[in-house]
C-alpha atoms as a PDB file:
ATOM      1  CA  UNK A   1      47.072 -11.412 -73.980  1.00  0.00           C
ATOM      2  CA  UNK A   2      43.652  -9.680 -73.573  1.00  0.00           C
ATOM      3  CA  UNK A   3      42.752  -8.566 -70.406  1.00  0.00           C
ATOM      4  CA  UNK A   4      38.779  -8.064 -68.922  1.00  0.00           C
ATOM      5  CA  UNK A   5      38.110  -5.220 -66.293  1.00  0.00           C
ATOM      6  CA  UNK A   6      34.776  -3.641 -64.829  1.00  0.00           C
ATOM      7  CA  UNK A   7      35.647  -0.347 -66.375  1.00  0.00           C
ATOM      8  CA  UNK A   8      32.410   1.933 -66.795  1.00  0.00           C
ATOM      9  CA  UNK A   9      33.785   4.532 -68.026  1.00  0.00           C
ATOM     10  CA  UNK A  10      35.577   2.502 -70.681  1.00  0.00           C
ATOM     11  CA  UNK A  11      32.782   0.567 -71.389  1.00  0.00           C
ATOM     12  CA  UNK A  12      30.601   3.920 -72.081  1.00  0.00           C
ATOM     13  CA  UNK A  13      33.276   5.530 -74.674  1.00  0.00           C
ATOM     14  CA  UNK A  14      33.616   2.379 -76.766  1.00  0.00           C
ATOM     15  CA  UNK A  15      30.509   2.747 -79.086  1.00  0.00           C
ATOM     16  CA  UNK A  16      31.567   6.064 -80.256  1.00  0.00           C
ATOM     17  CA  UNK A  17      35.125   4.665 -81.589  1.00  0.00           C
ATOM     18  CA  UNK A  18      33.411   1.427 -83.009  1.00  0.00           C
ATOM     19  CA  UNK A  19      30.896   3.456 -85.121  1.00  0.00           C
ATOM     20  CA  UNK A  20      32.925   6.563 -85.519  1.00  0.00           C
ATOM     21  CA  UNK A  21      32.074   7.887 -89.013  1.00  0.00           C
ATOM     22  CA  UNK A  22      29.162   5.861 -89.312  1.00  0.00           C
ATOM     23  CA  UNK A  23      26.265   7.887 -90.336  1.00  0.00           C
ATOM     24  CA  UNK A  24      23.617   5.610 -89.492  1.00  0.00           C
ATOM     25  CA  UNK A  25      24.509   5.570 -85.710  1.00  0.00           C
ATOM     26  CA  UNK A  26      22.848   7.353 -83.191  1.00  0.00           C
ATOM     27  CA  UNK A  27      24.408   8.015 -79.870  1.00  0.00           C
ATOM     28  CA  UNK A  28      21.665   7.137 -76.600  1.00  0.00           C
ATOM     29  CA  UNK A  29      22.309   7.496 -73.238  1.00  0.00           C
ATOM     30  CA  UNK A  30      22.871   4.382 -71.572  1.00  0.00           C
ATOM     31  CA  UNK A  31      21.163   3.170 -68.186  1.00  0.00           C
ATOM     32  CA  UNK A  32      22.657   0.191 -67.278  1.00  0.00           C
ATOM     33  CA  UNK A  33      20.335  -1.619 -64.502  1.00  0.00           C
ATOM     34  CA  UNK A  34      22.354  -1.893 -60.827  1.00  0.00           C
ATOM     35  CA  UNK A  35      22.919  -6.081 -61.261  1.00  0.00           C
ATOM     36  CA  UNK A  36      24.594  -5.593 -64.695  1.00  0.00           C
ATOM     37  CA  UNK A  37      27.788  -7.388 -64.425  1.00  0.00           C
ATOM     38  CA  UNK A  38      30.511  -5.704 -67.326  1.00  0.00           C
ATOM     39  CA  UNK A  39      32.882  -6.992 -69.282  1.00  0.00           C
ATOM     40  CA  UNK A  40      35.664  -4.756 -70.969  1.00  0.00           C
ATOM     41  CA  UNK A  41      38.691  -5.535 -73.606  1.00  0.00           C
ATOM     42  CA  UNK A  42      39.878  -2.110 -73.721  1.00  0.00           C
ATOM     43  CA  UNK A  43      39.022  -0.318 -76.907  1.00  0.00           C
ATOM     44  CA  UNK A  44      38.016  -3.749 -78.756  1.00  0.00           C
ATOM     45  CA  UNK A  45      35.128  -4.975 -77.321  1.00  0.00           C
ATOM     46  CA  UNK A  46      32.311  -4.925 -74.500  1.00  0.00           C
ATOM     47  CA  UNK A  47      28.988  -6.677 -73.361  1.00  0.00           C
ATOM     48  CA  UNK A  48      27.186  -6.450 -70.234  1.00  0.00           C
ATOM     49  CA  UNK A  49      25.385  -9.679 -68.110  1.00  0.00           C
ATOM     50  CA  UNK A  50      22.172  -9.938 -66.364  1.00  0.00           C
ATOM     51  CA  UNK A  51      21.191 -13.021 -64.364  1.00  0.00           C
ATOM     52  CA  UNK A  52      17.362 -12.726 -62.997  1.00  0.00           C
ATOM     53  CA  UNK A  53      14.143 -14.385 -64.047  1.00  0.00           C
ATOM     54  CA  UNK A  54      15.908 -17.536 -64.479  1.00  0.00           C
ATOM     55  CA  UNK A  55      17.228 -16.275 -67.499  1.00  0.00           C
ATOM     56  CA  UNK A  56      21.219 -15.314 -68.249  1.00  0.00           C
ATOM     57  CA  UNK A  57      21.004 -12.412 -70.650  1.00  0.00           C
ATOM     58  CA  UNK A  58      24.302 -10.990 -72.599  1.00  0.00           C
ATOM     59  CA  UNK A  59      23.304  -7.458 -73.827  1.00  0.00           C
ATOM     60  CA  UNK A  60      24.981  -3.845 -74.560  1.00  0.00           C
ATOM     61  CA  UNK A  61      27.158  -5.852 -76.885  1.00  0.00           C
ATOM     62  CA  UNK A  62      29.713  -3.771 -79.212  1.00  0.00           C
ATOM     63  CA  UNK A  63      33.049  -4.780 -80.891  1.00  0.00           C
ATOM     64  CA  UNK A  64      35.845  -4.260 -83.686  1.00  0.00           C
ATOM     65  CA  UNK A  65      36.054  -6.978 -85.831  1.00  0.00           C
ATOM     66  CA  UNK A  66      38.738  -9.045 -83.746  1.00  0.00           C
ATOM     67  CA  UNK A  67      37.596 -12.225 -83.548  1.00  0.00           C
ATOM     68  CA  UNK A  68      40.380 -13.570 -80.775  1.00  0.00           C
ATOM     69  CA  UNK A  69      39.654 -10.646 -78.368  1.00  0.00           C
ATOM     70  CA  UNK A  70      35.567 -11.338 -78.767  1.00  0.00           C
ATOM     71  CA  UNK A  71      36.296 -15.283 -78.265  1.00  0.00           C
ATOM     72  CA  UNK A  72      38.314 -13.977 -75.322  1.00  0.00           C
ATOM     73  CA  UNK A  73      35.129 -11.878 -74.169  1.00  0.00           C
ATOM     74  CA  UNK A  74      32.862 -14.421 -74.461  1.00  0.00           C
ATOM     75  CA  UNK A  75      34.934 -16.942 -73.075  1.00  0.00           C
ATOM     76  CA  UNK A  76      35.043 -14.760 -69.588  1.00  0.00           C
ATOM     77  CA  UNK A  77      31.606 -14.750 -69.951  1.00  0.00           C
ATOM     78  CA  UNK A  78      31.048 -18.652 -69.833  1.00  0.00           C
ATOM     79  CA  UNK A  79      33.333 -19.057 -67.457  1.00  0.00           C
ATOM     80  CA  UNK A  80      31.046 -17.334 -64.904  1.00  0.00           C
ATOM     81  CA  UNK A  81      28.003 -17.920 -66.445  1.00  0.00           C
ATOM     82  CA  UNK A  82      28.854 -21.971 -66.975  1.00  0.00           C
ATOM     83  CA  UNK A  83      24.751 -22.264 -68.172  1.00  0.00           C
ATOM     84  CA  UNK A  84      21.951 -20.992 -70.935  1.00  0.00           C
ATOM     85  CA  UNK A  85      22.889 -17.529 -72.220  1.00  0.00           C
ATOM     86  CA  UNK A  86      20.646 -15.500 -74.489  1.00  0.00           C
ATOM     87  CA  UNK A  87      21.693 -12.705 -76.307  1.00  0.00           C
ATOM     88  CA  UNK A  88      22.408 -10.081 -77.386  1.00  0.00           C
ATOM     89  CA  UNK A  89      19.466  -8.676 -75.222  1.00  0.00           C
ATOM     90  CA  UNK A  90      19.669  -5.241 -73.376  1.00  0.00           C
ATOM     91  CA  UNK A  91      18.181  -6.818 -70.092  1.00  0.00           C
ATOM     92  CA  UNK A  92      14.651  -7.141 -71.537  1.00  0.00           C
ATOM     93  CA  UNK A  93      12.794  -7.067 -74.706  1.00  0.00           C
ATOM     94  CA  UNK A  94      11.598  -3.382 -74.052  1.00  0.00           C
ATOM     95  CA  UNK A  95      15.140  -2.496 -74.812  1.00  0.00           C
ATOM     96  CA  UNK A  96      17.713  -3.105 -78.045  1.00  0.00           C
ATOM     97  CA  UNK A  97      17.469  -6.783 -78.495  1.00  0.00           C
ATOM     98  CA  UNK A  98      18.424  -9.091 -81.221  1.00  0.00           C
ATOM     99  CA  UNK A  99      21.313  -9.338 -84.176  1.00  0.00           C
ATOM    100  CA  UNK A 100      20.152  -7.725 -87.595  1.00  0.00           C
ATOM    101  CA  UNK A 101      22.020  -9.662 -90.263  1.00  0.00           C
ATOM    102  CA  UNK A 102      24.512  -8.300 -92.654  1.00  0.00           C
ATOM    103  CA  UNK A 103      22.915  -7.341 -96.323  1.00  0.00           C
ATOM    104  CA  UNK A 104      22.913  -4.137 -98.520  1.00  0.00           C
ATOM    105  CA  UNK A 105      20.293  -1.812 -97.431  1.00  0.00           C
ATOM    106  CA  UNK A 106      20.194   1.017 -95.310  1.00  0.00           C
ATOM    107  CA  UNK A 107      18.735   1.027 -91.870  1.00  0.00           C
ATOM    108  CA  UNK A 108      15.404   2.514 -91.399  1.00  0.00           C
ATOM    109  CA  UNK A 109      14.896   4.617 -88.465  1.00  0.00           C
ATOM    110  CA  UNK A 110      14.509   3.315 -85.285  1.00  0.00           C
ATOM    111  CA  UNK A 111      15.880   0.287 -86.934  1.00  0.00           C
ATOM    112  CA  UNK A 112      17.989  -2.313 -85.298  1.00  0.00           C
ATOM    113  CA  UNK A 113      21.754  -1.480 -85.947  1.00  0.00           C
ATOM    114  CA  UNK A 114      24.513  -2.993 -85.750  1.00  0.00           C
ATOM    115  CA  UNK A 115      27.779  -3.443 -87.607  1.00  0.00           C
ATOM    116  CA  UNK A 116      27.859  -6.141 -90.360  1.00  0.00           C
ATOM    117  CA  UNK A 117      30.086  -8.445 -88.254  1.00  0.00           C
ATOM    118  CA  UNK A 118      28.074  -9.219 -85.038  1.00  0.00           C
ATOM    119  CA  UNK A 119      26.276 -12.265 -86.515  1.00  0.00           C
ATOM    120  CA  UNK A 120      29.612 -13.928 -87.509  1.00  0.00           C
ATOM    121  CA  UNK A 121      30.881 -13.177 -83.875  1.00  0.00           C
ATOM    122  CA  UNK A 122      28.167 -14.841 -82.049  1.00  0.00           C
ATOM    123  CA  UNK A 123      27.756 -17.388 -84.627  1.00  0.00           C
ATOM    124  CA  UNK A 124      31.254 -18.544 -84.608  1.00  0.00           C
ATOM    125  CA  UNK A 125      31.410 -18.587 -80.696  1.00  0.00           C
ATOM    126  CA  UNK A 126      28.858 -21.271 -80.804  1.00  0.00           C
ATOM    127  CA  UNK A 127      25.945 -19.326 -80.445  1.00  0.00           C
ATOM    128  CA  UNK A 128      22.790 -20.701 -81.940  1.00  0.00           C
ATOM    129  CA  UNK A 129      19.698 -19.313 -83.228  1.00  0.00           C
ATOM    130  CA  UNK A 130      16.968 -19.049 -80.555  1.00  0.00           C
ATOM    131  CA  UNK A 131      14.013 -17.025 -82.424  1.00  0.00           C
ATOM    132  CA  UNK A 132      14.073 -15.355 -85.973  1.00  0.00           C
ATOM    133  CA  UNK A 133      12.676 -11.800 -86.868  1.00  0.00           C
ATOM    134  CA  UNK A 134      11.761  -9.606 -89.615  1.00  0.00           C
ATOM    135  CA  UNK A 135      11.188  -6.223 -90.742  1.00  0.00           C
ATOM    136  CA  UNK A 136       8.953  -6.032 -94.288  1.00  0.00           C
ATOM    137  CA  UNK A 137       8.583  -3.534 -96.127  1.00  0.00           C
ATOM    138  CA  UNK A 138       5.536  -2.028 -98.895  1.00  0.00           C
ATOM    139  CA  UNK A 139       5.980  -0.304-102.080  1.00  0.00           C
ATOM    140  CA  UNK A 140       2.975  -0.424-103.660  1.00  0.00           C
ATOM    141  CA  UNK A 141       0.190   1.521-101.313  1.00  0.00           C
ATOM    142  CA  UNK A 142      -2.754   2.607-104.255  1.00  0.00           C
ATOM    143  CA  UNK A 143      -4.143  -0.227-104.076  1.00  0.00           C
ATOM    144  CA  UNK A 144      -8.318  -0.602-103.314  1.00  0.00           C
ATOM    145  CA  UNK A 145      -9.061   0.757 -99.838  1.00  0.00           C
ATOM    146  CA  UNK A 146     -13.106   0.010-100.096  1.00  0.00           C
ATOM    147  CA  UNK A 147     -12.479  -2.711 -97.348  1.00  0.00           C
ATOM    148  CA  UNK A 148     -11.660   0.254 -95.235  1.00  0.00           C
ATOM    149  CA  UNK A 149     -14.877   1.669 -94.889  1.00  0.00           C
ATOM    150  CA  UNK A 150     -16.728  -1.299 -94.464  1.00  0.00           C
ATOM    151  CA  UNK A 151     -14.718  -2.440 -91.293  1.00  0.00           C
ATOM    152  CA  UNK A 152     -16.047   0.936 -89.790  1.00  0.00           C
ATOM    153  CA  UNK A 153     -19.575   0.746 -90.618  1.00  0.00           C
ATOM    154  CA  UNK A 154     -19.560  -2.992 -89.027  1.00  0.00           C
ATOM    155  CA  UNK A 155     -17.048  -1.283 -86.154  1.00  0.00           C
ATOM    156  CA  UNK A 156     -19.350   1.583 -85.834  1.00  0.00           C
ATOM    157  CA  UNK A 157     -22.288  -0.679 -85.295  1.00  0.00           C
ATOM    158  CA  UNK A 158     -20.865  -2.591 -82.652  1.00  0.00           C
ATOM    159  CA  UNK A 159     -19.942   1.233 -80.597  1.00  0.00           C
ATOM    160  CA  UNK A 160     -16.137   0.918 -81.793  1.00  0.00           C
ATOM    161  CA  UNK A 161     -14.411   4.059 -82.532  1.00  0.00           C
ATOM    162  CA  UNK A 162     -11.118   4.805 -83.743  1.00  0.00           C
ATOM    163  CA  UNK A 163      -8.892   8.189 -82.511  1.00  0.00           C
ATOM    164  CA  UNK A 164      -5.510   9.946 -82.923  1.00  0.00           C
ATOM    165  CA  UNK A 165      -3.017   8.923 -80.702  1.00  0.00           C
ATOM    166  CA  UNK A 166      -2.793  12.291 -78.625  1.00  0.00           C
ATOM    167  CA  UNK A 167      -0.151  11.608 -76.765  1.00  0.00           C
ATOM    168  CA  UNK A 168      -1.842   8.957 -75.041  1.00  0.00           C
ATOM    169  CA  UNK A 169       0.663   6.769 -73.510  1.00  0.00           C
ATOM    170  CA  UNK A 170      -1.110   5.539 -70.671  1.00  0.00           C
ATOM    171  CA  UNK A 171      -3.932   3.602 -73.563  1.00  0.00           C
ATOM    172  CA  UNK A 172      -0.654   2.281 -75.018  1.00  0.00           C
ATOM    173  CA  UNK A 173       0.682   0.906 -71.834  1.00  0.00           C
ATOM    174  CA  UNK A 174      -1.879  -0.792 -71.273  1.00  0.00           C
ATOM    175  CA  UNK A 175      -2.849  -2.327 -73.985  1.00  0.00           C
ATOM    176  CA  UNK A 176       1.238  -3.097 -74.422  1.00  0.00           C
ATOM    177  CA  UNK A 177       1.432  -4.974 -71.191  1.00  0.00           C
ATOM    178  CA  UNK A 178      -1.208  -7.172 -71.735  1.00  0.00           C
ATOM    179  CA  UNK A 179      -0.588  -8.114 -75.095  1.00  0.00           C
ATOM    180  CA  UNK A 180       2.704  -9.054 -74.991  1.00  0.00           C
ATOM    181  CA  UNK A 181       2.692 -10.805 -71.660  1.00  0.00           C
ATOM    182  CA  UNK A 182       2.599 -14.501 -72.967  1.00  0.00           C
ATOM    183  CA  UNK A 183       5.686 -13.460 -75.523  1.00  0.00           C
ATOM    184  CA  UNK A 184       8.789 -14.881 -75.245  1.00  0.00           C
ATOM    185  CA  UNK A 185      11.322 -13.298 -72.595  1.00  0.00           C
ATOM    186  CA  UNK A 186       8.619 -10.943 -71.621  1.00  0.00           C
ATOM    187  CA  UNK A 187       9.458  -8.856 -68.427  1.00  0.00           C
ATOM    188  CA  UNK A 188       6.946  -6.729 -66.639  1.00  0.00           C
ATOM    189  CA  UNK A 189       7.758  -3.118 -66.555  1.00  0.00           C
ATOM    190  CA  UNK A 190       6.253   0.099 -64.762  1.00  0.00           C
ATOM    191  CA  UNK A 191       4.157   2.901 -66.542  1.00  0.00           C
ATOM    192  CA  UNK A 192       7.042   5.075 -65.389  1.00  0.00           C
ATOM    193  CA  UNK A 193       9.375   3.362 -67.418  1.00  0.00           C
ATOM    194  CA  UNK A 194       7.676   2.789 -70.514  1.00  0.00           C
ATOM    195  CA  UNK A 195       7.060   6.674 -70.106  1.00  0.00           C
ATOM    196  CA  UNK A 196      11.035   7.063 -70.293  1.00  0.00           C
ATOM    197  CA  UNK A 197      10.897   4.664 -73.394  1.00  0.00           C
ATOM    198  CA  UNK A 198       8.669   6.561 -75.548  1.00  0.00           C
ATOM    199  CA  UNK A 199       8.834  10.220 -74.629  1.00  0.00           C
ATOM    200  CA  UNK A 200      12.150  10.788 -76.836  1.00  0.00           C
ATOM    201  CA  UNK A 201      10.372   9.722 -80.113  1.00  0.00           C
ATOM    202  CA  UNK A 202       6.903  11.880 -79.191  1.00  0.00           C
ATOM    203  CA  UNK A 203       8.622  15.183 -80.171  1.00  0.00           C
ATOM    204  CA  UNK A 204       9.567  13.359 -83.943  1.00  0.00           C
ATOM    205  CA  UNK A 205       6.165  11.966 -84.607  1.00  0.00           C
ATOM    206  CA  UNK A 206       3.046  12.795 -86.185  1.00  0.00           C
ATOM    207  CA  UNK A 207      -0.123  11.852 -83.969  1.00  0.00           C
ATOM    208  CA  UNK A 208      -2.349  10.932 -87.236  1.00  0.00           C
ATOM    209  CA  UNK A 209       0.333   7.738 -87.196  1.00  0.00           C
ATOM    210  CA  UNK A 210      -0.538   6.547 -83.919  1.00  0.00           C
ATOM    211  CA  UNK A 211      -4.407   4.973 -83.631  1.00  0.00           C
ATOM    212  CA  UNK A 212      -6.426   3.795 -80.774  1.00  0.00           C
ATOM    213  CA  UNK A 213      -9.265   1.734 -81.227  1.00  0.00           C
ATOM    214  CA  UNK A 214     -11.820   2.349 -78.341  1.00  0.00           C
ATOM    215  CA  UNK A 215     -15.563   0.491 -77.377  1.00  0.00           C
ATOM    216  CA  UNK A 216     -18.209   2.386 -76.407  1.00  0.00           C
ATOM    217  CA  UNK A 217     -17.159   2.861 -73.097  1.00  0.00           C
ATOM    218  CA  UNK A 218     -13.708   4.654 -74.317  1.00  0.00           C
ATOM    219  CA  UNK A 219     -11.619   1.650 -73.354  1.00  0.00           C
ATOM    220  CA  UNK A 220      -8.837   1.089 -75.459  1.00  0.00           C
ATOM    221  CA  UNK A 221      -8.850  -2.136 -77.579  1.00  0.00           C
ATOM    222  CA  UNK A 222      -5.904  -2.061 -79.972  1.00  0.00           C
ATOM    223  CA  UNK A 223      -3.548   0.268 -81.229  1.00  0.00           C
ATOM    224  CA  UNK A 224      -0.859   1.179 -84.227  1.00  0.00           C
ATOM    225  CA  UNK A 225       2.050   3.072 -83.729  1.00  0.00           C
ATOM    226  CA  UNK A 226       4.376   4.455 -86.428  1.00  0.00           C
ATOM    227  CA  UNK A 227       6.561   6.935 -87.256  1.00  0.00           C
ATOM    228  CA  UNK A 228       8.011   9.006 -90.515  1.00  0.00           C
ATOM    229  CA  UNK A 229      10.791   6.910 -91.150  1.00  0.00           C
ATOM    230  CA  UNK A 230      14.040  10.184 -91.103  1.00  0.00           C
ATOM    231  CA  UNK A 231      16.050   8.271 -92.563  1.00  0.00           C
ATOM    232  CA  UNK A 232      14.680   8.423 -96.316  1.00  0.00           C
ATOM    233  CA  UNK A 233      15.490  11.665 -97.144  1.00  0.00           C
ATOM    234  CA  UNK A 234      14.196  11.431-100.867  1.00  0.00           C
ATOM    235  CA  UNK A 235      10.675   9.914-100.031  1.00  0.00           C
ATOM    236  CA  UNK A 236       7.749   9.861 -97.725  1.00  0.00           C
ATOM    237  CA  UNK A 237       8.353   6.447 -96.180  1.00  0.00           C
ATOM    238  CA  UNK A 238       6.959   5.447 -92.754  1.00  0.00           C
ATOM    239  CA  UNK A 239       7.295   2.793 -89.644  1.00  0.00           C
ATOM    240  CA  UNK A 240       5.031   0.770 -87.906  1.00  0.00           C
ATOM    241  CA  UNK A 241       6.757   0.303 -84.625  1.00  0.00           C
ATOM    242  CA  UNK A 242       4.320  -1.521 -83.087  1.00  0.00           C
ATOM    243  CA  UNK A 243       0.302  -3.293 -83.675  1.00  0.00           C
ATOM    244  CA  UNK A 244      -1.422  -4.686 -80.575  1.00  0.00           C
ATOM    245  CA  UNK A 245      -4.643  -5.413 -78.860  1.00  0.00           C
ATOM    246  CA  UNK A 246      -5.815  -6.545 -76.135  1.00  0.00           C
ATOM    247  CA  UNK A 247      -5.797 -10.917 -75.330  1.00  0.00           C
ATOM    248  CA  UNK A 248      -9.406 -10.923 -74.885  1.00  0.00           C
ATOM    249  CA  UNK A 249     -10.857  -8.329 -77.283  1.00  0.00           C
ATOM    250  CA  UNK A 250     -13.337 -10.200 -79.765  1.00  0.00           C
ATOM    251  CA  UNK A 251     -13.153  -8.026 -82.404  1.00  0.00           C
ATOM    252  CA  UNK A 252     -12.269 -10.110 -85.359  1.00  0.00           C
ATOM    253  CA  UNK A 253      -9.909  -8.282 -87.588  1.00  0.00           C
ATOM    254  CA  UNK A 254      -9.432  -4.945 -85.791  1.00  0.00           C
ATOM    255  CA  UNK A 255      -5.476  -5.206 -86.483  1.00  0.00           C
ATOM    256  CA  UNK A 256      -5.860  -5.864 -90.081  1.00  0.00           C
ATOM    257  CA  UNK A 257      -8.362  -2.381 -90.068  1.00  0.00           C
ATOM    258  CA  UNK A 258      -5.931  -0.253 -88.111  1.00  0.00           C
ATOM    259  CA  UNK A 259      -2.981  -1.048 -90.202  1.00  0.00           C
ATOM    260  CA  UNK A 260      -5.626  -0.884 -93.039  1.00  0.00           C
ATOM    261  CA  UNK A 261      -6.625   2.801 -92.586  1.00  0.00           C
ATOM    262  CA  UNK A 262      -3.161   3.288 -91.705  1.00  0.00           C
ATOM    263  CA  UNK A 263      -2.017   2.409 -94.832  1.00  0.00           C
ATOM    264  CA  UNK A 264      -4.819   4.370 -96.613  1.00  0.00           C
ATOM    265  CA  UNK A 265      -4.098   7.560 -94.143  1.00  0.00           C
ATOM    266  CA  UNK A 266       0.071   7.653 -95.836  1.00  0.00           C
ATOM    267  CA  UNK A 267      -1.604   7.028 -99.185  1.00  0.00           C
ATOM    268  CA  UNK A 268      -4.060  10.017 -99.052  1.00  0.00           C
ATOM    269  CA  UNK A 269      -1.007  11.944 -97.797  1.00  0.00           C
ATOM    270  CA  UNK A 270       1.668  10.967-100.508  1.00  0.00           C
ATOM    271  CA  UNK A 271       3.611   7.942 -98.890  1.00  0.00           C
ATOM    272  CA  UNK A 272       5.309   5.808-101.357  1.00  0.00           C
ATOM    273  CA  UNK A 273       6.112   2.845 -99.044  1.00  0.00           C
ATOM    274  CA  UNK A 274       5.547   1.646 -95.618  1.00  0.00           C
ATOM    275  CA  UNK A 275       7.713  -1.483 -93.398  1.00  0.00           C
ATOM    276  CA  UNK A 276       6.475  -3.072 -90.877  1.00  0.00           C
ATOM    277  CA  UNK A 277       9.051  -3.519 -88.009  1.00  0.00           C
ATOM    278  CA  UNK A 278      10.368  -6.132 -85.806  1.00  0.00           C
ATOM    279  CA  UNK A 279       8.338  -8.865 -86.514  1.00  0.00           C
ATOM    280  CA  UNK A 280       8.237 -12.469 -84.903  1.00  0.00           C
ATOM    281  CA  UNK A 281       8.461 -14.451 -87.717  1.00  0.00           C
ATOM    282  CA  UNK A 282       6.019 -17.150 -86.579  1.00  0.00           C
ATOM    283  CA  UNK A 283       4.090 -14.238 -85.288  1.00  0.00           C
ATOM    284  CA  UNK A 284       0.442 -13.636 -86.928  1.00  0.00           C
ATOM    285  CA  UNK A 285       1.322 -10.156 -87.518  1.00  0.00           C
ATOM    286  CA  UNK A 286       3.637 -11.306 -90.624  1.00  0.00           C
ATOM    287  CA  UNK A 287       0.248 -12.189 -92.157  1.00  0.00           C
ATOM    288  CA  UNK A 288      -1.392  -8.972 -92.109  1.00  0.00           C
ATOM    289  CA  UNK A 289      -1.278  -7.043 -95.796  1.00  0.00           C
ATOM    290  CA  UNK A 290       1.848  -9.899 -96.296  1.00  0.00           C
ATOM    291  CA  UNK A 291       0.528 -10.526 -99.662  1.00  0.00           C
ATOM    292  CA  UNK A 292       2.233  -6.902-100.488  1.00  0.00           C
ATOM    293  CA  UNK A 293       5.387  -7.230 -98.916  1.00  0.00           C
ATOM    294  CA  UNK A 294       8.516  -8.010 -99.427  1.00  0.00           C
ATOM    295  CA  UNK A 295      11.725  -9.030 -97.012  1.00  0.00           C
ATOM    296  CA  UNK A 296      13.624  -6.321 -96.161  1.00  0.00           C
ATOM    297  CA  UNK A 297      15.713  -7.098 -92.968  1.00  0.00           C
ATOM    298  CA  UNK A 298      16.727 -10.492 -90.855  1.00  0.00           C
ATOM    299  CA  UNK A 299      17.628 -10.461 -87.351  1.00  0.00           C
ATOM    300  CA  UNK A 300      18.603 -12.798 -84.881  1.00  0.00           C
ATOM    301  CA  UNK A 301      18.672 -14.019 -80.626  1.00  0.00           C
ATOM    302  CA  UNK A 302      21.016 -16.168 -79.896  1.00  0.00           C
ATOM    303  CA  UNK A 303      22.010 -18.856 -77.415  1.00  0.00           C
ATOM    304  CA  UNK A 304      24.724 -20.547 -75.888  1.00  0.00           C
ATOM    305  CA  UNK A 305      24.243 -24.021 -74.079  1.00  0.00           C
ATOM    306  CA  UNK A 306      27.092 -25.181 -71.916  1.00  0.00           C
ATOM    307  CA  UNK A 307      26.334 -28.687 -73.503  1.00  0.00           C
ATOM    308  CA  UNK A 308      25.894 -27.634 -77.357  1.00  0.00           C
END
């Protein structure tokens, strides 16, 4: 018979047995928020619970393959939870969040990993499907960029100028909050902690992949934020992390520039491919250069309904 305990310290050392070997995973230090309740099998399988917002979130999920002790995880977890649970979500969607399916490529950096299993484990705990995702991926960047320049003559005109990131995480912030406010599961979070988000990945990236669209006034409108994808050692491949602007900017088509001179910008400097991560996939961002892309990754949230 499985047992469930509380243990932190248990519930800290398990990732680093479940992935041991694994060379695409990459230890992080863990903040668990005060009101996370754990759950523990010891040495099979973990998952923290967060109950705020109206919302019962299952996150900081790991496990063997063992189906009976996950059932037997899961299980506890309905028993005390006897409601909606979404999952796996680390608290909020600023955090690891979501399932990436089982297939045959490689993770990309910053990508969403997880062993092959996890899908199977929620699924066949009677977890549904609650929103879909998508990570794309293009091959083929020399391609005409002429478009390019005439978005910033007409950008120009109207006093819209584009700059290098420059470690300039306060434009991002804002521009962050705003935009994805009215997105599903959205949670409000501090400048201070978004700092603590991003900082890590500032040292790895290069600032010309990081653009900030700005009016005449130097407010920022929109931004693109990507990174040399370190895990393709034999090519120049990059990641756009994330493209937003602000709700009520009326600049038709800014995204579609940024990602645009992006996508010229890795050209001119010998990128042979370029993905576009984590998207929505009823999100309008899947339409943006979509007619070169192809699938590369599925993910998944799930839910649990006591009356499913």
């Amino acid at each position: 018979m499985y047992k469930i305990s509380g243990n932190l310290e248990k519930f800290l050392s398990l990732p680093a047995e479940i992935y041991e070997g694994d060379p695409f995973y990459t230890p992080k230090p863990e903040s668990l928020p005060q009101n996370a309740k754990l759950f523990v099998i010891d040495a099979i399988a973990r998952a923290a619970v967060i109950q705020e917002d109206g919302f019962v979130k299952i996150g900081w999920f790991e496990a063997f393959n063992e189906p009976a002790a996950v059932k037997f995880l899961f299980d506890a977890i309905k028993n005390v939870y006897n409601t909606r649970i979404i999952g796996p979500i680390n608290g909020s969607t600023w955090h690891k969040y979501r399932v990436s399916l089982p297939d045959n490529k490689p993770p990309f950096f910053l990508d969403n990993y997880n062993k092959p299993y996890y899908a199977q484990l929620f699924e066949s705990n009677d977890f549904k499907p609650l929103a879909r995702y998508i990570s794309t991926i293009c091959k083929n960047l020399n391609k005409d960029y002429s478009r390019v320049e005439r978005f910033e003559k007409n950008l120009k005109s109207k006093g819209i100028t584009v700059r290098a990131f420059d470690n300039d995480l306060r434009a991002i912030y804002d521009i962050s909050v705003k935009s994805f406010s009215d997105n599903f599961l959205y949670t409000p979070i501090s400048y201070e902690e978004f700092q603590y988000l991003y900082r890590p990945v500032l040292p790895l990236m290069n600032p010309d992949w990081a653009l900030i669209a700005e009016d005449k006034d130097k407010t920022p409108l929109a931004f693109i934020f990507a990174l040399d994808n370190l895990f393709a050692k034999d090519k120049k491949s990059l990641v756009i992390k994330t493209l937003a602007k602000l709700p009520d900017c009326k600049i038709k088509g800014l995204g579609v520039y940024l990602a645009e001179k992006l996508y010229k910008q890795a050209f001119d400097s010998g990128y042979s491919e370029i993905i576009h991560a984590f998207m929505h996939e009823k999100n309008n961002s899947t339409n943006i250069l979509a007619q070169d892309a192809e699938l590369l990754r599925k993910y998944i949230l799930y839910e649990w309904r006591q009356d499913d």
